[in-house]
PDB file of N, CA and C in Angstrom:
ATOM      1  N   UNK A   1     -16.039  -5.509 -30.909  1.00  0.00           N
ATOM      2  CA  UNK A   1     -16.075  -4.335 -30.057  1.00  0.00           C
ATOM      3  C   UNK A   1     -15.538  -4.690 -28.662  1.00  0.00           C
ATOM      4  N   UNK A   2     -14.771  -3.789 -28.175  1.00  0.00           N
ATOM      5  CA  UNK A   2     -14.059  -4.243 -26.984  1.00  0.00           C
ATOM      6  C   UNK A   2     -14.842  -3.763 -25.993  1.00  0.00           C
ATOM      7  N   UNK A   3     -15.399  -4.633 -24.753  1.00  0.00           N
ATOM      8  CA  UNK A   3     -16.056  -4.007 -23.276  1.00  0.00           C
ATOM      9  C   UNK A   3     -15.203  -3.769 -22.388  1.00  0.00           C
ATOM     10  N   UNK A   4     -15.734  -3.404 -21.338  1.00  0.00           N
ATOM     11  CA  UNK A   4     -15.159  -2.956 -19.979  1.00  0.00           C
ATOM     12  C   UNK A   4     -14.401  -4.012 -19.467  1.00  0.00           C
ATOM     13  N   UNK A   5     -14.846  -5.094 -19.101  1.00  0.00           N
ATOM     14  CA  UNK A   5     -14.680  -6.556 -18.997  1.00  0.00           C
ATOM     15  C   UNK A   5     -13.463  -6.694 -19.672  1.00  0.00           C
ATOM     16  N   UNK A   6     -13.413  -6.859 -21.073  1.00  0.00           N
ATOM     17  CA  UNK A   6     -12.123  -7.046 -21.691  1.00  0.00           C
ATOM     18  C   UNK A   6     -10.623  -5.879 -20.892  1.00  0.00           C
ATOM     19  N   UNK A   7     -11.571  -4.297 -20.818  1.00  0.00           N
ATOM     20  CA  UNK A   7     -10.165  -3.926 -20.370  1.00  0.00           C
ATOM     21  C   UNK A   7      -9.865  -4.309 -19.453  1.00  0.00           C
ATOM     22  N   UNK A   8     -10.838  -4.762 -18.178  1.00  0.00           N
ATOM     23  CA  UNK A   8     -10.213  -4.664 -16.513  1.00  0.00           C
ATOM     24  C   UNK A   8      -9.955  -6.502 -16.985  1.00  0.00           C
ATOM     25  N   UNK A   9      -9.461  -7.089 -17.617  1.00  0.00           N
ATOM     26  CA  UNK A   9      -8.947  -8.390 -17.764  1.00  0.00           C
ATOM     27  C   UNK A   9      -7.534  -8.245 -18.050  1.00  0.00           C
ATOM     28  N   UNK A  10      -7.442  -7.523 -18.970  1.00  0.00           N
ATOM     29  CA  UNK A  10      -5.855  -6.923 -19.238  1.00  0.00           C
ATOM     30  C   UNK A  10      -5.462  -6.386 -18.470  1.00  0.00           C
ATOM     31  N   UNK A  11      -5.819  -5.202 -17.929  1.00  0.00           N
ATOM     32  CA  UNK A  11      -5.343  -4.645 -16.956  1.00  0.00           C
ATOM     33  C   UNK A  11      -5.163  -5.602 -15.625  1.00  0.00           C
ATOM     34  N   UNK A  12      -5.966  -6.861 -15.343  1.00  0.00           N
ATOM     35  CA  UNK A  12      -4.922  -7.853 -14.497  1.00  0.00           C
ATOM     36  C   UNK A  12      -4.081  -8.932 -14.856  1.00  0.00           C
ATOM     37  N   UNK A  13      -4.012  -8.576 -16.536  1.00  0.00           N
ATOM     38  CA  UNK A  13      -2.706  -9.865 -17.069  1.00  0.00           C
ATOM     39  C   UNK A  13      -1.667  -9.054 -17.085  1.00  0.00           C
ATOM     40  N   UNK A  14      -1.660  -7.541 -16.315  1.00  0.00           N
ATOM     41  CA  UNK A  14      -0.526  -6.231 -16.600  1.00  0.00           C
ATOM     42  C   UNK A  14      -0.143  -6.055 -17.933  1.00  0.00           C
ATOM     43  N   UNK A  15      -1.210  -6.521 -19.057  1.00  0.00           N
ATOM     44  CA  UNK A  15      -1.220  -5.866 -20.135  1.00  0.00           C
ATOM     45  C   UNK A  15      -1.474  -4.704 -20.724  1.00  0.00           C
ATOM     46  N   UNK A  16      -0.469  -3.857 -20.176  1.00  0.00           N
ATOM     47  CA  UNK A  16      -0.554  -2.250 -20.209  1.00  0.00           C
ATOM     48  C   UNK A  16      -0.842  -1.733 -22.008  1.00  0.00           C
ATOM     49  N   UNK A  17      -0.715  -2.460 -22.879  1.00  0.00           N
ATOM     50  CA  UNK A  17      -0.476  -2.355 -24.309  1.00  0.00           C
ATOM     51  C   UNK A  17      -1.748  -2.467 -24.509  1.00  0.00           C
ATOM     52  N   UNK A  18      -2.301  -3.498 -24.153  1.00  0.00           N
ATOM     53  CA  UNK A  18      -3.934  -4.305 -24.405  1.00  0.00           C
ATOM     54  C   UNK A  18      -4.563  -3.260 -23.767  1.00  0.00           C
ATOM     55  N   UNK A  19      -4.214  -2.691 -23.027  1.00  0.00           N
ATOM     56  CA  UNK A  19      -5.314  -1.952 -21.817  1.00  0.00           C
ATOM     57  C   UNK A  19      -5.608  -0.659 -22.455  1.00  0.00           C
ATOM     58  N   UNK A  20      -4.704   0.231 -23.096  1.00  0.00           N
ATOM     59  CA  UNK A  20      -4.813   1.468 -23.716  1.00  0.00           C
ATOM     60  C   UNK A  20      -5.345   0.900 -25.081  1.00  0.00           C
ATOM     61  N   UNK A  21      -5.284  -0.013 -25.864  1.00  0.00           N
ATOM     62  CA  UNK A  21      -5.845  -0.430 -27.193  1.00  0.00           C
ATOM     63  C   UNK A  21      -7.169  -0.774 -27.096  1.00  0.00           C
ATOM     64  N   UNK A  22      -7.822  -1.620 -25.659  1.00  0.00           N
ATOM     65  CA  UNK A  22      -9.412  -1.633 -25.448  1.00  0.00           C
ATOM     66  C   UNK A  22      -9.825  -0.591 -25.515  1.00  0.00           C
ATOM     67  N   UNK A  23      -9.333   0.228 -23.866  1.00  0.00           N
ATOM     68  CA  UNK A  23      -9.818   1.470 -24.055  1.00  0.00           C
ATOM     69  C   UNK A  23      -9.487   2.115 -25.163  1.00  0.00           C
ATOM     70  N   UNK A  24      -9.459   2.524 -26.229  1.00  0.00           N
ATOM     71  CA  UNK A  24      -9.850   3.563 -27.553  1.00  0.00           C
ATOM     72  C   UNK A  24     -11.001   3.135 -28.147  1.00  0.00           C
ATOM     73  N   UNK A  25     -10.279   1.567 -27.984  1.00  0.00           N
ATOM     74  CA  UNK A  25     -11.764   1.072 -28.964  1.00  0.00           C
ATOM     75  C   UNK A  25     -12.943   1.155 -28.004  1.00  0.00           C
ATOM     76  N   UNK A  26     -13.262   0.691 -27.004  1.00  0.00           N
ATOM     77  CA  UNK A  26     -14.354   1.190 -25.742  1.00  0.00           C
ATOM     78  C   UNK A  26     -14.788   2.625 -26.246  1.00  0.00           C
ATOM     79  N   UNK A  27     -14.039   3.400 -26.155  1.00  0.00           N
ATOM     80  CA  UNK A  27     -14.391   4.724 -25.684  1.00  0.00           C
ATOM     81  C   UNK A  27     -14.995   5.509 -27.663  1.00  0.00           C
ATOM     82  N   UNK A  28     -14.057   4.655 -28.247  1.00  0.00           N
ATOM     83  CA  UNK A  28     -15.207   5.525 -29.546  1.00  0.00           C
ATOM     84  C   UNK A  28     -16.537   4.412 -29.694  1.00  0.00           C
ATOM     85  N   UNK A  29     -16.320   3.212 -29.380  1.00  0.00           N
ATOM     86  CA  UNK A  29     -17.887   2.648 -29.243  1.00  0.00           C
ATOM     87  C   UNK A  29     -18.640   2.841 -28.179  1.00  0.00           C
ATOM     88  N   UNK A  30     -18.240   3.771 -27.640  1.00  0.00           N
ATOM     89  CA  UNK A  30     -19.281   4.109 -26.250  1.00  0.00           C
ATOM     90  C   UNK A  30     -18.786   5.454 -26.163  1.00  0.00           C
ATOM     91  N   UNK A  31     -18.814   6.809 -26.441  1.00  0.00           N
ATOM     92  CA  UNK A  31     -18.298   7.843 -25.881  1.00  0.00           C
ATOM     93  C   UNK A  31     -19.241   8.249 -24.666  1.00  0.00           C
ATOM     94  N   UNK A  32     -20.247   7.797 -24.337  1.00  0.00           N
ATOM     95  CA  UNK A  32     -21.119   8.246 -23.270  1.00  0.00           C
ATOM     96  C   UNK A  32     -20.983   7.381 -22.101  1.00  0.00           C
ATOM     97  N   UNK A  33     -20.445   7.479 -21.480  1.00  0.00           N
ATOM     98  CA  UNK A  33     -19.379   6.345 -20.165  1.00  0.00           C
ATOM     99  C   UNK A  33     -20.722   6.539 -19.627  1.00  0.00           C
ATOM    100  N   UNK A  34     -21.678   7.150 -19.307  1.00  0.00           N
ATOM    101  CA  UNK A  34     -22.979   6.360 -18.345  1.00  0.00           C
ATOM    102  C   UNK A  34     -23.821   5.242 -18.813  1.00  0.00           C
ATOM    103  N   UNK A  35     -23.446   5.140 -20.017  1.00  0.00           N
ATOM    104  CA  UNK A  35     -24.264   4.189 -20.821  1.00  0.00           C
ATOM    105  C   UNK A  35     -23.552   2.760 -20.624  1.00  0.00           C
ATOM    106  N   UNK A  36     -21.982   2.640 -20.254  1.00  0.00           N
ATOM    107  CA  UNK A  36     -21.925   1.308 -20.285  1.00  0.00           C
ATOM    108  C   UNK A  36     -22.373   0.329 -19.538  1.00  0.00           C
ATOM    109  N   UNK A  37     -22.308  -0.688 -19.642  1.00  0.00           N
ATOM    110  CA  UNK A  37     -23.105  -1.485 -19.277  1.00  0.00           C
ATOM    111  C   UNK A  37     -22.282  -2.172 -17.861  1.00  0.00           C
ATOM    112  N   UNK A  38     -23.072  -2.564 -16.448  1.00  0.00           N
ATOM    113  CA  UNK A  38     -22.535  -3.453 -15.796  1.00  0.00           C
ATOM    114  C   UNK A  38     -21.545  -4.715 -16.296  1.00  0.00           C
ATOM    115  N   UNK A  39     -20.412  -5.415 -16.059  1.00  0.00           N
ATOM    116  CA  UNK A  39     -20.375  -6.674 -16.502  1.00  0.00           C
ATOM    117  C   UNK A  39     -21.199  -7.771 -15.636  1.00  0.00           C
ATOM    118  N   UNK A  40     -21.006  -8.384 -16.781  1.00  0.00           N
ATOM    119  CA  UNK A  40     -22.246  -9.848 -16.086  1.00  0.00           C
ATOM    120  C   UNK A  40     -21.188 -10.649 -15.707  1.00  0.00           C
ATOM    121  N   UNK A  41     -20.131 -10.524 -14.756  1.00  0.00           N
ATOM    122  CA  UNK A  41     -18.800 -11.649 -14.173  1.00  0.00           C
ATOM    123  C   UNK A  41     -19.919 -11.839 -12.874  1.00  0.00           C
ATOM    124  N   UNK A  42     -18.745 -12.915 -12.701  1.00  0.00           N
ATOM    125  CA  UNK A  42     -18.878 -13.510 -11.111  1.00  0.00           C
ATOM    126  C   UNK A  42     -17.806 -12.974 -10.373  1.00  0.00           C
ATOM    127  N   UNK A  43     -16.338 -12.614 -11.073  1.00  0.00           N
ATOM    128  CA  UNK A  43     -15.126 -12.331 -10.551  1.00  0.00           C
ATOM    129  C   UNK A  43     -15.153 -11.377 -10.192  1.00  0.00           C
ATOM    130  N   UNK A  44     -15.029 -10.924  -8.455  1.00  0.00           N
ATOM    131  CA  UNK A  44     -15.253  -9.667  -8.265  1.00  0.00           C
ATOM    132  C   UNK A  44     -13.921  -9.286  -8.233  1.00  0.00           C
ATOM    133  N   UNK A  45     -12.821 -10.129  -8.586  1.00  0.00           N
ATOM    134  CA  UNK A  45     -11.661  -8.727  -9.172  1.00  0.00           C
ATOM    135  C   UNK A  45     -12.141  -7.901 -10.360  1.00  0.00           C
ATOM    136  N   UNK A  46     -12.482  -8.748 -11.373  1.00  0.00           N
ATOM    137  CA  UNK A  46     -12.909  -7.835 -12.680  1.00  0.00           C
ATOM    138  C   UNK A  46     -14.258  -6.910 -12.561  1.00  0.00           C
ATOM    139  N   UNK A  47     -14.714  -7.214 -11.698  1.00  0.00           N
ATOM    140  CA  UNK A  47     -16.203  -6.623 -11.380  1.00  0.00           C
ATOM    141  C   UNK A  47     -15.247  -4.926 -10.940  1.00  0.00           C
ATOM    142  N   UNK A  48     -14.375  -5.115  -9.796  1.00  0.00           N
ATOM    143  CA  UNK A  48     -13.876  -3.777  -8.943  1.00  0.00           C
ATOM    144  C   UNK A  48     -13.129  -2.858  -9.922  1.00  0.00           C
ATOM    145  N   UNK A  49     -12.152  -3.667 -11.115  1.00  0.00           N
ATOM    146  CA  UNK A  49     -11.797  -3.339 -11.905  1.00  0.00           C
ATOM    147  C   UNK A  49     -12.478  -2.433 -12.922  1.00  0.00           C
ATOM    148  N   UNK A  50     -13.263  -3.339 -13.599  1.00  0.00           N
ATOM    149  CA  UNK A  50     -14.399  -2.388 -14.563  1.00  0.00           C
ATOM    150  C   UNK A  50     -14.835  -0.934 -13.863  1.00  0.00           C
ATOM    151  N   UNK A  51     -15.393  -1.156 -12.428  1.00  0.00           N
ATOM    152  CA  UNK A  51     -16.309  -0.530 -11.648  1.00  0.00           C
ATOM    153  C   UNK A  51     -14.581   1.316 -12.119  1.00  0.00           C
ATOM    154  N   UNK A  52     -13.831   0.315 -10.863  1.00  0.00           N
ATOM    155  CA  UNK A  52     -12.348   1.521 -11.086  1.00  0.00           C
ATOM    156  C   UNK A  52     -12.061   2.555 -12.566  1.00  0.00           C
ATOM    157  N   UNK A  53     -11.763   1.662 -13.354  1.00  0.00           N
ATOM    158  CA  UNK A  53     -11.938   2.253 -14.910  1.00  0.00           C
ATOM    159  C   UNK A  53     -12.786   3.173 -15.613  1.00  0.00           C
ATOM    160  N   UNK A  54     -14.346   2.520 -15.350  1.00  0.00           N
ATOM    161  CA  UNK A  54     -15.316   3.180 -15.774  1.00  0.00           C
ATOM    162  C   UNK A  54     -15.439   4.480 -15.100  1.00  0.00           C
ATOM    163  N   UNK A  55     -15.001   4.530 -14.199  1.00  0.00           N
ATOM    164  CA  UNK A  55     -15.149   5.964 -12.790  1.00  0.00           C
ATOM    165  C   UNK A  55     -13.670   6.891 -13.494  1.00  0.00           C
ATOM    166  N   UNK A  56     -13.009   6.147 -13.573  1.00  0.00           N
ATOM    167  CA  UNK A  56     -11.157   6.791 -13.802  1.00  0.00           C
ATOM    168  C   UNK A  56     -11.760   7.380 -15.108  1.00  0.00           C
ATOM    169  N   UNK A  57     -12.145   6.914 -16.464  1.00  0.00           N
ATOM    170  CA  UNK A  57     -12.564   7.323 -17.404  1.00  0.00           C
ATOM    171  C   UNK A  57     -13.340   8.415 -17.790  1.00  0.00           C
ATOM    172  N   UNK A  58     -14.407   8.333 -16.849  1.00  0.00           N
ATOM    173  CA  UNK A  58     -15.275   9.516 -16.862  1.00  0.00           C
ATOM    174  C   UNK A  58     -14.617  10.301 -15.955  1.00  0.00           C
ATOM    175  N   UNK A  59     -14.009  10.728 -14.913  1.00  0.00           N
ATOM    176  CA  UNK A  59     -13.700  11.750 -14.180  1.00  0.00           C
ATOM    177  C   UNK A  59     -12.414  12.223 -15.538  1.00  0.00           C
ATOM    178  N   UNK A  60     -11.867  11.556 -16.170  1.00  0.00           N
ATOM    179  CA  UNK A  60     -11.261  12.199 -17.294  1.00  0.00           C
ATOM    180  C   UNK A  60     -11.798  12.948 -18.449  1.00  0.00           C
ATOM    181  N   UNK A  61     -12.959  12.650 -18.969  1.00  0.00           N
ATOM    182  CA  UNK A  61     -13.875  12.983 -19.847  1.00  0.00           C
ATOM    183  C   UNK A  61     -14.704  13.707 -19.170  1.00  0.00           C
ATOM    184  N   UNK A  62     -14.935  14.166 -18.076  1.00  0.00           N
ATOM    185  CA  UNK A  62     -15.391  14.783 -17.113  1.00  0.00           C
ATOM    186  C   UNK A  62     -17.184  14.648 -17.332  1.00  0.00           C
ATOM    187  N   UNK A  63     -16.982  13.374 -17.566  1.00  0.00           N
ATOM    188  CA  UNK A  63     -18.562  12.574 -17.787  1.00  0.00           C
ATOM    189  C   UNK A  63     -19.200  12.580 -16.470  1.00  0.00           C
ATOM    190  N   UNK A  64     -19.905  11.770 -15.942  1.00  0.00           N
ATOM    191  CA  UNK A  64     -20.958  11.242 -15.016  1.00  0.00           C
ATOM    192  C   UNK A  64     -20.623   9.574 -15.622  1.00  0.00           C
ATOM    193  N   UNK A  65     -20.279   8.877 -14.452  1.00  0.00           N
ATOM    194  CA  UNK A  65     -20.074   7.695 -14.500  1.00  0.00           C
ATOM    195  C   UNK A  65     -21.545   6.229 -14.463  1.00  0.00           C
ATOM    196  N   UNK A  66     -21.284   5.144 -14.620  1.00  0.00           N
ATOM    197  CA  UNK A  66     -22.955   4.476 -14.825  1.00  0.00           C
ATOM    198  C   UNK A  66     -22.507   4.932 -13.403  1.00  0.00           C
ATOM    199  N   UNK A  67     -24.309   4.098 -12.880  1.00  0.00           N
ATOM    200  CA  UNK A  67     -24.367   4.228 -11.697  1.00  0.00           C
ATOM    201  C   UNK A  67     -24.310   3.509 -10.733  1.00  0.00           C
ATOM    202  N   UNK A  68     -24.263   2.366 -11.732  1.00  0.00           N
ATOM    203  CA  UNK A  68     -23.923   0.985 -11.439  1.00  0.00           C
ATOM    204  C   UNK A  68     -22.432   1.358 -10.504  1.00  0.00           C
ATOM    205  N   UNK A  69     -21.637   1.409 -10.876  1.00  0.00           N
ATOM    206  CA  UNK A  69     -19.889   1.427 -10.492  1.00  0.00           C
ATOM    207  C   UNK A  69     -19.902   2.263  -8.806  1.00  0.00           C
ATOM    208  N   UNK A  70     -20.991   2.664  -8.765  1.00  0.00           N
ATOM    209  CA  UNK A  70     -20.983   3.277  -7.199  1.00  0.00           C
ATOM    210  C   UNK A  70     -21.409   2.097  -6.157  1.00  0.00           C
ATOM    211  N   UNK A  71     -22.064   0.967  -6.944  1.00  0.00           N
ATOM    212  CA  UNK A  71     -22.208  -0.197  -5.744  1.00  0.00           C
ATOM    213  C   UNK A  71     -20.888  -0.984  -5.678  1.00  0.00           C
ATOM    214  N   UNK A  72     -20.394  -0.427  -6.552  1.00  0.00           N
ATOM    215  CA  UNK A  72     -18.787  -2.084  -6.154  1.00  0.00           C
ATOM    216  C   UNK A  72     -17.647  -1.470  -5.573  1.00  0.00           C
ATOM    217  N   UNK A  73     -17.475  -1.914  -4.603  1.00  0.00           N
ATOM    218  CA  UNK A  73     -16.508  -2.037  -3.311  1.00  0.00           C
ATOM    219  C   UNK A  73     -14.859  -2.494  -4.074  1.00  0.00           C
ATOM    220  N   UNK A  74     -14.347  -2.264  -3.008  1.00  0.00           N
ATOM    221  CA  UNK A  74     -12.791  -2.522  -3.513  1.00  0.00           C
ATOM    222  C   UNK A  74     -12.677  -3.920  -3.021  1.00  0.00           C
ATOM    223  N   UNK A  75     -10.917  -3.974  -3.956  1.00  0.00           N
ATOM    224  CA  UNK A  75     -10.464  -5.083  -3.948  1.00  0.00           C
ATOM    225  C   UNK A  75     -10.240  -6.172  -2.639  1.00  0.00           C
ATOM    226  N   UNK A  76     -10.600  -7.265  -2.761  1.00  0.00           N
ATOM    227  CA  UNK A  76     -10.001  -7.625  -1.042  1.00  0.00           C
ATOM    228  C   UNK A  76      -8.607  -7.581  -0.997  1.00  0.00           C
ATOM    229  N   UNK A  77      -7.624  -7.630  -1.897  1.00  0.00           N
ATOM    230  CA  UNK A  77      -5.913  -7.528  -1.573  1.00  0.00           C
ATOM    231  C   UNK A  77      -5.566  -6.399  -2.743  1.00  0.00           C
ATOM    232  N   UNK A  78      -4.818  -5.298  -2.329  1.00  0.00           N
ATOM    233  CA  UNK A  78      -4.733  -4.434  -3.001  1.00  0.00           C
ATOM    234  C   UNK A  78      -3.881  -4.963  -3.823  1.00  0.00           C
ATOM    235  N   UNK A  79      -3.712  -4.575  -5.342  1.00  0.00           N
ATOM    236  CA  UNK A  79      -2.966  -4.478  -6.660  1.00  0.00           C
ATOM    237  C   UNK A  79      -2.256  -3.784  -7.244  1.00  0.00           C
ATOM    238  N   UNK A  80      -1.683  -3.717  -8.081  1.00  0.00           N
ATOM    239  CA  UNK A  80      -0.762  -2.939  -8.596  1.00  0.00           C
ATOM    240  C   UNK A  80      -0.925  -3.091  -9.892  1.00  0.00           C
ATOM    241  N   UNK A  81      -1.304  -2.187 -10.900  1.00  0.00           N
ATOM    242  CA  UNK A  81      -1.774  -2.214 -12.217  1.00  0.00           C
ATOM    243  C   UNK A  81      -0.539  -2.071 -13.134  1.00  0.00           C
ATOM    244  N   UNK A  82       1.202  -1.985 -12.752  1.00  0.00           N
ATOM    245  CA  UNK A  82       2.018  -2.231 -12.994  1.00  0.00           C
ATOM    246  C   UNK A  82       3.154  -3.080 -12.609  1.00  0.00           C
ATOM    247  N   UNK A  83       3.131  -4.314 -13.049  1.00  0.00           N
ATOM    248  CA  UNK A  83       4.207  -5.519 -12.148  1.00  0.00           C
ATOM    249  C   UNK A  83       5.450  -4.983 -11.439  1.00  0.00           C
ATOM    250  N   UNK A  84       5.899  -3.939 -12.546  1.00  0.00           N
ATOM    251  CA  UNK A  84       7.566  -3.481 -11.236  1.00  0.00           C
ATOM    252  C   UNK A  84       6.766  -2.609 -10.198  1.00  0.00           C
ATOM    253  N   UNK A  85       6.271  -2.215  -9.839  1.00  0.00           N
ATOM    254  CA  UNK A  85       5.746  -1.336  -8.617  1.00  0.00           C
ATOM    255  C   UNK A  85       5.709  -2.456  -7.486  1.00  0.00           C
ATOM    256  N   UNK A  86       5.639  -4.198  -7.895  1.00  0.00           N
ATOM    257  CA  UNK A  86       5.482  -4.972  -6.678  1.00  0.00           C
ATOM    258  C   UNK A  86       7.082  -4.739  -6.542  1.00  0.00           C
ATOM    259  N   UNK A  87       8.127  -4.591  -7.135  1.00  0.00           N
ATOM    260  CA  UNK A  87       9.612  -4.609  -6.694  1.00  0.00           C
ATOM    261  C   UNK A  87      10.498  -3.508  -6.961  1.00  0.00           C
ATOM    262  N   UNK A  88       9.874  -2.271  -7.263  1.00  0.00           N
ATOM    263  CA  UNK A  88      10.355  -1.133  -7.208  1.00  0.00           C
ATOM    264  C   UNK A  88       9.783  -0.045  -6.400  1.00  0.00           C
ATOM    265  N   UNK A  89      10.578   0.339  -5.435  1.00  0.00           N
ATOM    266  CA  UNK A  89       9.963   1.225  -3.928  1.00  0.00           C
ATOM    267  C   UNK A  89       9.856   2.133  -4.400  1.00  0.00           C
ATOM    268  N   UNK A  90      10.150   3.326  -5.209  1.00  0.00           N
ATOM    269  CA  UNK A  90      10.003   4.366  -5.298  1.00  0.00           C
ATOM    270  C   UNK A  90       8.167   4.422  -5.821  1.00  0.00           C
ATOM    271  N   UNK A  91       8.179   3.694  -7.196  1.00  0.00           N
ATOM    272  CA  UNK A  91       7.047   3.145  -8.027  1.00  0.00           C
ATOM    273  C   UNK A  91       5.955   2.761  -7.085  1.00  0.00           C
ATOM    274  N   UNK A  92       6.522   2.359  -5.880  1.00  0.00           N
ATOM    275  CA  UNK A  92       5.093   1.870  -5.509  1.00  0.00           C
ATOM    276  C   UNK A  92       4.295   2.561  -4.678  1.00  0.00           C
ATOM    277  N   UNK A  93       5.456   3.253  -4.170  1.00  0.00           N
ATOM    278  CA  UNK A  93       4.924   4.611  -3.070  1.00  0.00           C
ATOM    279  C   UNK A  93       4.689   5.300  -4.246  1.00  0.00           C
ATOM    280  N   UNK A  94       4.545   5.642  -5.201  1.00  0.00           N
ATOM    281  CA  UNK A  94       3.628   7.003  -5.728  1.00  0.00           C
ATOM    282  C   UNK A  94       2.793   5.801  -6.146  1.00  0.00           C
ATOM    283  N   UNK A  95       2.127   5.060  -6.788  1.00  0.00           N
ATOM    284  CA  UNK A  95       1.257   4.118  -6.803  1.00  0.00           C
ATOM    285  C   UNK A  95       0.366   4.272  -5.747  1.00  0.00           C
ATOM    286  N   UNK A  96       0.785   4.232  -4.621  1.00  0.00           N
ATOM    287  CA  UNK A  96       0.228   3.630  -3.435  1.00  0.00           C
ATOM    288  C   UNK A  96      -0.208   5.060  -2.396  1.00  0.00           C
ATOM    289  N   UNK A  97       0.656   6.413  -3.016  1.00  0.00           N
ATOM    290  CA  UNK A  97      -0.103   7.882  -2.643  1.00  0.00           C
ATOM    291  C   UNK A  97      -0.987   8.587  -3.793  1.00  0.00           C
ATOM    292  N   UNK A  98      -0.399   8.543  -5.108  1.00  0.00           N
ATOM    293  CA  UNK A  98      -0.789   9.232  -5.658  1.00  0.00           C
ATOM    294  C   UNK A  98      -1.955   8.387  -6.600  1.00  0.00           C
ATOM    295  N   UNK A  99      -2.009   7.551  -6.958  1.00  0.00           N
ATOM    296  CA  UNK A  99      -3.006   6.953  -7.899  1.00  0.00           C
ATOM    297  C   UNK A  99      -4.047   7.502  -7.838  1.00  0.00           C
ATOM    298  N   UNK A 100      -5.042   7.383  -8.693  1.00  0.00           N
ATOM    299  CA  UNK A 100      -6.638   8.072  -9.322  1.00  0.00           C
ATOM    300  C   UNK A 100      -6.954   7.768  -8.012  1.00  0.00           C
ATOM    301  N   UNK A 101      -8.138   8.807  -7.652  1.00  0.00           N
ATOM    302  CA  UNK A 101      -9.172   8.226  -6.291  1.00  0.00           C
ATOM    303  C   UNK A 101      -9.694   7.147  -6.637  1.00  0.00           C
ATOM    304  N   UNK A 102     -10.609   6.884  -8.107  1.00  0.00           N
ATOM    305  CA  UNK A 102     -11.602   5.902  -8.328  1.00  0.00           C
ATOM    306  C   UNK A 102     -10.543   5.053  -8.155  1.00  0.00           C
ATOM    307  N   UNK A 103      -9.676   4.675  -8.431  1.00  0.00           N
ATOM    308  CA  UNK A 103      -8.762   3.288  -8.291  1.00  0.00           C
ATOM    309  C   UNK A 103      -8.354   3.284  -7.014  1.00  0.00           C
ATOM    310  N   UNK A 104      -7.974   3.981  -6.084  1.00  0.00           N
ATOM    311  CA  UNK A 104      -7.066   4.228  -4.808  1.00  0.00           C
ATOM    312  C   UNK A 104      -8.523   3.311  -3.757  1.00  0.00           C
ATOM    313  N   UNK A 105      -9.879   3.913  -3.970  1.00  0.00           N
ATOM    314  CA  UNK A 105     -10.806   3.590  -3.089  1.00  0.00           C
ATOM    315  C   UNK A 105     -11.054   2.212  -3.236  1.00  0.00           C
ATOM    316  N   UNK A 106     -10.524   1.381  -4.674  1.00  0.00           N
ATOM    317  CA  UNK A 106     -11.009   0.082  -4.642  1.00  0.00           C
ATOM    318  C   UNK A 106      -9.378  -0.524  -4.606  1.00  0.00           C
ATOM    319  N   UNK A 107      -8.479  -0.190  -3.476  1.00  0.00           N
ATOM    320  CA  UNK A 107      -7.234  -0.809  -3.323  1.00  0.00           C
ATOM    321  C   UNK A 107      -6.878  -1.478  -4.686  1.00  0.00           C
ATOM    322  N   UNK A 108      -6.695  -0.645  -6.061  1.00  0.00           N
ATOM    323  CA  UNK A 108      -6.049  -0.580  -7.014  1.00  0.00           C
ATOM    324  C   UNK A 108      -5.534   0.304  -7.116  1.00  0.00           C
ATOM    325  N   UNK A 109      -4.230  -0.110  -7.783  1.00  0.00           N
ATOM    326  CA  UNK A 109      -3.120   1.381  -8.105  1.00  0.00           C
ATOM    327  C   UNK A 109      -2.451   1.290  -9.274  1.00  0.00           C
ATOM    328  N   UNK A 110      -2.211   2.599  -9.175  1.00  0.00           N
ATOM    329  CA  UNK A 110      -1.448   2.828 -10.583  1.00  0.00           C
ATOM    330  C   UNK A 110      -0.946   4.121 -10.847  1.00  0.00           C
ATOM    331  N   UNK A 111       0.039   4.600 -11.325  1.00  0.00           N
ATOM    332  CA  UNK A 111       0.848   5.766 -11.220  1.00  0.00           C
ATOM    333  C   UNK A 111      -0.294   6.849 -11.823  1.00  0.00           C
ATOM    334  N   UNK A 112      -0.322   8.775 -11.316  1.00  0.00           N
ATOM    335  CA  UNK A 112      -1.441   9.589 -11.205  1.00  0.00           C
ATOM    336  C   UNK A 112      -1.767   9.596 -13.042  1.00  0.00           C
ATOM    337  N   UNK A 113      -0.609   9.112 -13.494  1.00  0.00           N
ATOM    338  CA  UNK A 113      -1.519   9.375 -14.983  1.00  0.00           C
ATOM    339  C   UNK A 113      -1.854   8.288 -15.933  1.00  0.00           C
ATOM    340  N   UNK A 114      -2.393   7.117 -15.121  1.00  0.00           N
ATOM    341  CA  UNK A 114      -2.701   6.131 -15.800  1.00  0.00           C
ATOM    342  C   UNK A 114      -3.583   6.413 -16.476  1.00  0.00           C
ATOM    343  N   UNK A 115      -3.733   5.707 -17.621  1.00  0.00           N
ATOM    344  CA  UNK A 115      -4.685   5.886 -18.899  1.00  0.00           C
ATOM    345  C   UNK A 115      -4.895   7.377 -19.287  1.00  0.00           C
ATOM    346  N   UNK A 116      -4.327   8.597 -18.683  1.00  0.00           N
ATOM    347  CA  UNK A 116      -4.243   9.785 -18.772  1.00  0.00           C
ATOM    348  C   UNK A 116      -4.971  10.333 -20.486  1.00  0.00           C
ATOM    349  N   UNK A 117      -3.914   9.517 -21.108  1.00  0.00           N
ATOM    350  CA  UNK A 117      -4.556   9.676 -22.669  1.00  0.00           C
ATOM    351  C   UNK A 117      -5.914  10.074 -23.465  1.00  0.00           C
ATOM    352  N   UNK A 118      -6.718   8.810 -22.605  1.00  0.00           N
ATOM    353  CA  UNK A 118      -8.373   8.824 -22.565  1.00  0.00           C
ATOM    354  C   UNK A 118      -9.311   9.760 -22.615  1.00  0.00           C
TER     355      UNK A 118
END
C-alpha cells in the first residue's frame, strides 16, 4: 500500500509518473484524506511535502484535510515539483503565480493543475 511519505518522496525525485501512480493507490486505500496518517520522517522536506499533498488532495475531493498538515510550515528553499520549470521562464512564472495555495504557502510549486486527476 502506498503512503503519503512514498508520494511526497517522488514527488522530490521529480517522479511525476510515480507521483500520480502512489496517489491512486493512496487515495483508493484511504478515500477519507482526514484519516491519513502524519508521517513519522525527520525530513522536513518530506514532512512539508506530505503536509502540501494531503491539503492539495482534499481541497480536490473537497474533503477536510488531517489536522495534522495545518502544523507544517513551508519549505526553507522553494521547489519546483517539475525539473524544466528550474530552466524554463515561462513554466516557472505560472508555477511560481499560479500553483495550488496548499503548495504555494509551503514554497512548493507546480503548474494550477497538478495532480488535477485526483
Amino acid at each position: 500500500m502506498a503512503t503519503l511519505e512514498d508520494v511526497a518522496r517522488a514527488a522530490l525525485r521529480y517522479d511525476s509518473l510515480g507521483v500520480r501512480s502512489l496517489t491512486q493507490d493512496l487515495l483508493r486505500a484511504t478515500p477519507r484524506l482526514a484519516s491519513v496518517p502524519r508521517p513519522t520522517v525527520e525530513d522536513a522536506r518530506v514532512l512539508s511535502v506530505s503536509a502540501a499533498l494531503v491539503e492539495l488532495l482534499a481541497l480536490r475531493q473537497q474533503q477536510p484535510p488531517p489536522a495534522w498538515a495545518r502544523e507544517i510550515g513551508p519549505l526553507a528553499e522553494p521547489f519546483f515539483l517539475l525539473k524544466a520549470a528550474e530552466t524554463m521562464k515561462r513554466l516557472r512564472q505560472l508555477c511560481e503565480t499560479q500553483s495550488p495555495e496548499p503548495m504555494r504557502k509551503r514554497r512548493l510549486y507546480a503548474p494550477p493543475n497538478y495532480l488535477e486527476f485526483a
